[in-house]
C-alpha atoms as a PDB file:
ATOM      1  CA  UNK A   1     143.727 134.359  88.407  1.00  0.00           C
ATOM      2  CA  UNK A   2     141.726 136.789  89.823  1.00  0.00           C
ATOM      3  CA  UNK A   3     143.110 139.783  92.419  1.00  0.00           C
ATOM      4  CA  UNK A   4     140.371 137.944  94.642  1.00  0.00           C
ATOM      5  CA  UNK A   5     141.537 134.554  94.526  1.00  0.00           C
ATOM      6  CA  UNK A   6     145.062 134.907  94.785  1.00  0.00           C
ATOM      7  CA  UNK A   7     144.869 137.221  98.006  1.00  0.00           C
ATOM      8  CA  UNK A   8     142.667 134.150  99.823  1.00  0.00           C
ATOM      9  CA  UNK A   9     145.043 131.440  98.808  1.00  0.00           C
ATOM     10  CA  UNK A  10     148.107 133.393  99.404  1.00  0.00           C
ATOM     11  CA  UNK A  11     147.064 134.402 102.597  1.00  0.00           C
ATOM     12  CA  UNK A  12     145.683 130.532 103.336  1.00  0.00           C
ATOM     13  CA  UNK A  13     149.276 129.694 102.897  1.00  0.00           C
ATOM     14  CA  UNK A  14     150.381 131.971 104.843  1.00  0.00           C
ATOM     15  CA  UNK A  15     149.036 129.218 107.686  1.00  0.00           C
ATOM     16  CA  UNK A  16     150.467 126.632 105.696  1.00  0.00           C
ATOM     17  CA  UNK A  17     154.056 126.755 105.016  1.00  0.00           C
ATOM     18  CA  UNK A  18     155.486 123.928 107.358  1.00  0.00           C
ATOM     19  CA  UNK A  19     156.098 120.729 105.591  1.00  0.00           C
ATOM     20  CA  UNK A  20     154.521 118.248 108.332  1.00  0.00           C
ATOM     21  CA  UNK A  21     151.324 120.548 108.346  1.00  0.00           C
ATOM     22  CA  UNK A  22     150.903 120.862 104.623  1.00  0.00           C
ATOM     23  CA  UNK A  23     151.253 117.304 104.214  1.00  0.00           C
ATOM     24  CA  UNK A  24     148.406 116.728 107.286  1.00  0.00           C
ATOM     25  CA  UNK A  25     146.141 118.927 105.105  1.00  0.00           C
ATOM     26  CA  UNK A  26     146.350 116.951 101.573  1.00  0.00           C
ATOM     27  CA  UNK A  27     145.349 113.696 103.854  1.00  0.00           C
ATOM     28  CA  UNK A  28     142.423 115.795 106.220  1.00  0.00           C
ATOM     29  CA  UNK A  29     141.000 118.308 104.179  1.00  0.00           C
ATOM     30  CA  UNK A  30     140.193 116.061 101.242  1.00  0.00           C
ATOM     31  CA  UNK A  31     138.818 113.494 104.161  1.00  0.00           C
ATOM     32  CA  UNK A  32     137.011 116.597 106.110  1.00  0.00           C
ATOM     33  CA  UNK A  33     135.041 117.506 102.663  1.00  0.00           C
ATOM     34  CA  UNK A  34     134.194 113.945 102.344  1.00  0.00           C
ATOM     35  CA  UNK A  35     132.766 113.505 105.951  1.00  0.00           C
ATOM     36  CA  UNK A  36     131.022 116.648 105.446  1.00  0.00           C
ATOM     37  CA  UNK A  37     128.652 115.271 102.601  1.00  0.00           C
ATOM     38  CA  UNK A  38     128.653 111.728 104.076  1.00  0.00           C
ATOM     39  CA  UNK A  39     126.551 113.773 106.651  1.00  0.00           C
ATOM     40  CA  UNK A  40     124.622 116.186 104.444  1.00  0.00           C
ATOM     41  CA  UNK A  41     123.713 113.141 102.454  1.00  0.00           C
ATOM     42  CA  UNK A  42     122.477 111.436 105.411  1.00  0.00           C
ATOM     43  CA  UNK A  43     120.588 114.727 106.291  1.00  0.00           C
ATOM     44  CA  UNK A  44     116.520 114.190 105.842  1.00  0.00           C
ATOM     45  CA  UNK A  45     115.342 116.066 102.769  1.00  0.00           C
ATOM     46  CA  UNK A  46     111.910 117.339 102.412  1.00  0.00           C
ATOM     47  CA  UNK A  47     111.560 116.341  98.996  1.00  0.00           C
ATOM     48  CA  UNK A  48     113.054 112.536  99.792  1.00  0.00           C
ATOM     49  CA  UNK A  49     110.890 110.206  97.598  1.00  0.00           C
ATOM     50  CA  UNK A  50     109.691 112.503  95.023  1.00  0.00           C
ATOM     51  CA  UNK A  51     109.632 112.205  91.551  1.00  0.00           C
ATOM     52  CA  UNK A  52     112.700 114.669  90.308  1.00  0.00           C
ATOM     53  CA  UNK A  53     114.645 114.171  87.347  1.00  0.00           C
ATOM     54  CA  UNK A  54     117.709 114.706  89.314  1.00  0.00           C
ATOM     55  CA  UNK A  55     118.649 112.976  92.776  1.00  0.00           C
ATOM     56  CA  UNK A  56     118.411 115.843  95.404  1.00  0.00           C
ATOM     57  CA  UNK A  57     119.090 116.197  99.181  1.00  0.00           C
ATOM     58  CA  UNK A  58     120.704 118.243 101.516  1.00  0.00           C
ATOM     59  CA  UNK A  59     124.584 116.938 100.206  1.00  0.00           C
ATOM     60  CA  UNK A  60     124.145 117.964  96.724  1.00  0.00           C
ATOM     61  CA  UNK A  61     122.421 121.471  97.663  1.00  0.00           C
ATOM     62  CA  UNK A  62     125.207 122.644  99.491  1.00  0.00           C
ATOM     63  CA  UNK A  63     127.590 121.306  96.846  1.00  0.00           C
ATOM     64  CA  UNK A  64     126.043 123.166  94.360  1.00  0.00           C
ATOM     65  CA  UNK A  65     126.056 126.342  96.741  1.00  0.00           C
ATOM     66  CA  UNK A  66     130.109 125.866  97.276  1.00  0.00           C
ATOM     67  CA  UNK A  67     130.193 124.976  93.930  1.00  0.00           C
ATOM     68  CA  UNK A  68     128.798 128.739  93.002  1.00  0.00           C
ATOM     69  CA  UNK A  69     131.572 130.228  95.428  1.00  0.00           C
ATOM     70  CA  UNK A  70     134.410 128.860  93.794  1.00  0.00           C
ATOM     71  CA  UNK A  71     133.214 129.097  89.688  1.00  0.00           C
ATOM     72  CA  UNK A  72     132.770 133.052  91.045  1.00  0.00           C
ATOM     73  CA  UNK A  73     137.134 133.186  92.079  1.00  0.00           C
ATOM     74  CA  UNK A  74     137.720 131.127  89.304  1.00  0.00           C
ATOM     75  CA  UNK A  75     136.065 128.849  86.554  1.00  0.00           C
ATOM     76  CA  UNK A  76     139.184 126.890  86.107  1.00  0.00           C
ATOM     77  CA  UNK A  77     139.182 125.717  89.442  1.00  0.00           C
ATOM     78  CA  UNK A  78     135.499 125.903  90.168  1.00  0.00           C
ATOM     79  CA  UNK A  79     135.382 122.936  87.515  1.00  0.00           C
ATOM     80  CA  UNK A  80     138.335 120.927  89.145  1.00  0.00           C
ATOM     81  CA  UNK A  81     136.856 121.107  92.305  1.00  0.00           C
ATOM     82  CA  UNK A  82     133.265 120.156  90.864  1.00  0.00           C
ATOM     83  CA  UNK A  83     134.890 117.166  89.475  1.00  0.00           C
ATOM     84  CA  UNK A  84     136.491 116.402  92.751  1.00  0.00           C
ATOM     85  CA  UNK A  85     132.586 117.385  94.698  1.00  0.00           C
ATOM     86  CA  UNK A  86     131.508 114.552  92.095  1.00  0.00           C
ATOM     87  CA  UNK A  87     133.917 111.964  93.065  1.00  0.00           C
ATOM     88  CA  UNK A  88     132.960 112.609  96.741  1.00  0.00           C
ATOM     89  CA  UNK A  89     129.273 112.510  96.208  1.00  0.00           C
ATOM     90  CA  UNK A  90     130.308 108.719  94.521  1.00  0.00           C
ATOM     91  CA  UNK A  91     132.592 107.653  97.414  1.00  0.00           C
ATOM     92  CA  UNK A  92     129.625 108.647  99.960  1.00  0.00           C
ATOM     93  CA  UNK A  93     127.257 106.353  97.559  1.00  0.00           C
ATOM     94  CA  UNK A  94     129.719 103.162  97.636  1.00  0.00           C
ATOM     95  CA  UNK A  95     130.694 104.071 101.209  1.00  0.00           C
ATOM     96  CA  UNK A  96     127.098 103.557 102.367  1.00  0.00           C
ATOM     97  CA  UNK A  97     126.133 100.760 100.511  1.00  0.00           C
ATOM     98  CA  UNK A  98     129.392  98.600 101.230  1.00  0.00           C
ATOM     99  CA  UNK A  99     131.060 100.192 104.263  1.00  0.00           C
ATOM    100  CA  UNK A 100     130.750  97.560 107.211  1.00  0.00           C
ATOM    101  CA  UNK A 101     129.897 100.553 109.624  1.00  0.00           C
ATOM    102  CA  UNK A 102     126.962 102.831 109.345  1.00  0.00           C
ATOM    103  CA  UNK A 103     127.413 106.018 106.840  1.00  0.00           C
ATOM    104  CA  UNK A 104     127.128 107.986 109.434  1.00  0.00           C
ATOM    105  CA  UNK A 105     129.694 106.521 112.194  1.00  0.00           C
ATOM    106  CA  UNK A 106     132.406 106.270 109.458  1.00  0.00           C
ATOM    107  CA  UNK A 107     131.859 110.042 108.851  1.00  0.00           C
ATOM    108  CA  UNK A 108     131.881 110.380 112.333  1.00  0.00           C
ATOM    109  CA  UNK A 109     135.321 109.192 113.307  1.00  0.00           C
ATOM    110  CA  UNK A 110     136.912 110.473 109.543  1.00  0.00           C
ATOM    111  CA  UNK A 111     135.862 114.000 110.821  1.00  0.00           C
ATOM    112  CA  UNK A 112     137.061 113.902 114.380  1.00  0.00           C
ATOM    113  CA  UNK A 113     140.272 112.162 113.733  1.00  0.00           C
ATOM    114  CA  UNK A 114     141.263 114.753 110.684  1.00  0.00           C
ATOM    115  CA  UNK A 115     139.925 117.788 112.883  1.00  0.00           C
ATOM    116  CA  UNK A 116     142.518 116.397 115.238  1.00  0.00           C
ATOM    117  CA  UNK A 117     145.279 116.336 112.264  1.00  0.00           C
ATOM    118  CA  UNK A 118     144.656 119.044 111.423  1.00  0.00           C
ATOM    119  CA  UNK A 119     145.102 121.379 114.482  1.00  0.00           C
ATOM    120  CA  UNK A 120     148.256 119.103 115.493  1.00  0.00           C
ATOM    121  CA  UNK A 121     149.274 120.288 111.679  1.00  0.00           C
ATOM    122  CA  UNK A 122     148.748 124.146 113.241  1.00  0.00           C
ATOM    123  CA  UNK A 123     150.726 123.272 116.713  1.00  0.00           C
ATOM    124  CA  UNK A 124     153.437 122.490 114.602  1.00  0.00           C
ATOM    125  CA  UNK A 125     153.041 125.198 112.403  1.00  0.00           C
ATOM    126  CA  UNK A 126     152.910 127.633 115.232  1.00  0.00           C
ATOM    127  CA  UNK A 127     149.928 129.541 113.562  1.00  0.00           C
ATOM    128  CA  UNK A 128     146.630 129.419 114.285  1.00  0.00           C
ATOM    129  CA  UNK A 129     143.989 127.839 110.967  1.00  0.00           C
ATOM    130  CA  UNK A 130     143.077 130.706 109.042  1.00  0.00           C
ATOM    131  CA  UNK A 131     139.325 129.672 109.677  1.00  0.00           C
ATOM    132  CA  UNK A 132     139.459 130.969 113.048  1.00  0.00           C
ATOM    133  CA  UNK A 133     139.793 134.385 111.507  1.00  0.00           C
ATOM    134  CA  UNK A 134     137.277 133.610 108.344  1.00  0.00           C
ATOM    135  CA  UNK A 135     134.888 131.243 108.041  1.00  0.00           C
ATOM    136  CA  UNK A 136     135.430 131.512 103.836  1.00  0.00           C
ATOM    137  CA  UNK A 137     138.469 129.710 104.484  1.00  0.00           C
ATOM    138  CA  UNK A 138     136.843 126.412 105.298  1.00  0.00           C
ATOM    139  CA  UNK A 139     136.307 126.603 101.720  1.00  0.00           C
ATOM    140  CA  UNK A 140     139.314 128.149 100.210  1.00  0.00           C
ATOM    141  CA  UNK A 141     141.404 124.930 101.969  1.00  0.00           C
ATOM    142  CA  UNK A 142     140.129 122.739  98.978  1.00  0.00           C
ATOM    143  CA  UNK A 143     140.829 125.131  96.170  1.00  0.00           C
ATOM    144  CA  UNK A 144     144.456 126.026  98.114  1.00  0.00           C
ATOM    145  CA  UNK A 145     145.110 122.411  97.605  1.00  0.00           C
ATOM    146  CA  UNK A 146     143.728 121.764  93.611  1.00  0.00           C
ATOM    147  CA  UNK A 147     145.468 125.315  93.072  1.00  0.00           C
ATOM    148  CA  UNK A 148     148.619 123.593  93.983  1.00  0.00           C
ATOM    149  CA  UNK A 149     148.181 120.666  91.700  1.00  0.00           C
ATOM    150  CA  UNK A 150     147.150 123.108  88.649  1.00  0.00           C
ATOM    151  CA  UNK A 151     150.538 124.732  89.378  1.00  0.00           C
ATOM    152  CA  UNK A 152     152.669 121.361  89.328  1.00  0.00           C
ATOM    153  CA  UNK A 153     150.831 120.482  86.049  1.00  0.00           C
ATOM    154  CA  UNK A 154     151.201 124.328  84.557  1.00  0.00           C
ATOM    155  CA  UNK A 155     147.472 124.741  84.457  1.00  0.00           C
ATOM    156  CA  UNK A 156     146.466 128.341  84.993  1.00  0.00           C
ATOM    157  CA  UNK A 157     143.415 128.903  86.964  1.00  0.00           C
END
């Protein structure tokens, strides 16, 4: 693990150490990302109808963006969380097309309700989310969480 990466997730967790608020976080931040690109994907896209070999709009841009952040702190995680960006990107797919509310209402009330888990997660905490002093960390919440699971299965990243 790079001198880079651990500093960022060690001092994510320093925000994180309560029990009640860690647990609020592997429900909301995995829902948060998924709202997220529910509304990037819902996003008009200048190239929308054109003839590409790949599907491409403003969802899978900024994946692949976020995607580039986290392969630079670590390729090990940078592919976990890619295969976790592609599972979203799916659930966003089957969410639209079979959801019985709009795409973009779901996302709606997924991202206000775990916004509002997640900052009762930081009252009882008693610290304040470490985006509020770094934006990065918006980002670093995801990999803090897949870091966790590589250590519970012994996978270095």
């Amino acid at each position: 693990m790079s001198a880079r990466l651990h500093k960022l997730l060690d001092e994510y967790g320093e925000s994180h150490g309560n029990p009640v608020n860690k647990a609020i976080h592997w429900l909301c931040v995995p829902v948060i990302v998924w709202s997220v690109v529910a509304f990037l994907w819902l996003l008009p896209f200048p190239l929308a109808g054109a003839s590409l070999p790949v599907p491409v709009n403003w969802a899978i841009l900024v994946v692949i963006l976020a995607q580039a952040y986290w392969f630079s702190l670590s390729w090990r995680l940078g592919l976990g969380l890619l295969i976790c960006n592609l599972v979203m990107i799916q659930l966003v797919v089957i969410a639209e097309q079979t959801a019985s509310w709009p795409l973009w209402l779901l996302a709606t009330v997924l991202f206000v309700l775990s916004w509002i888990g997640q900052f009762i997660g930081h009252l009882i905490e008693k610290k304040r989310p470490s985006f509020f002093k770094d934006l990065q960390f918006l980002l670093i919440g995801p990999a803090w969480l897949l870091a966790a699971l590589y250590r519970l299965a012994g996978i270095r990243y």
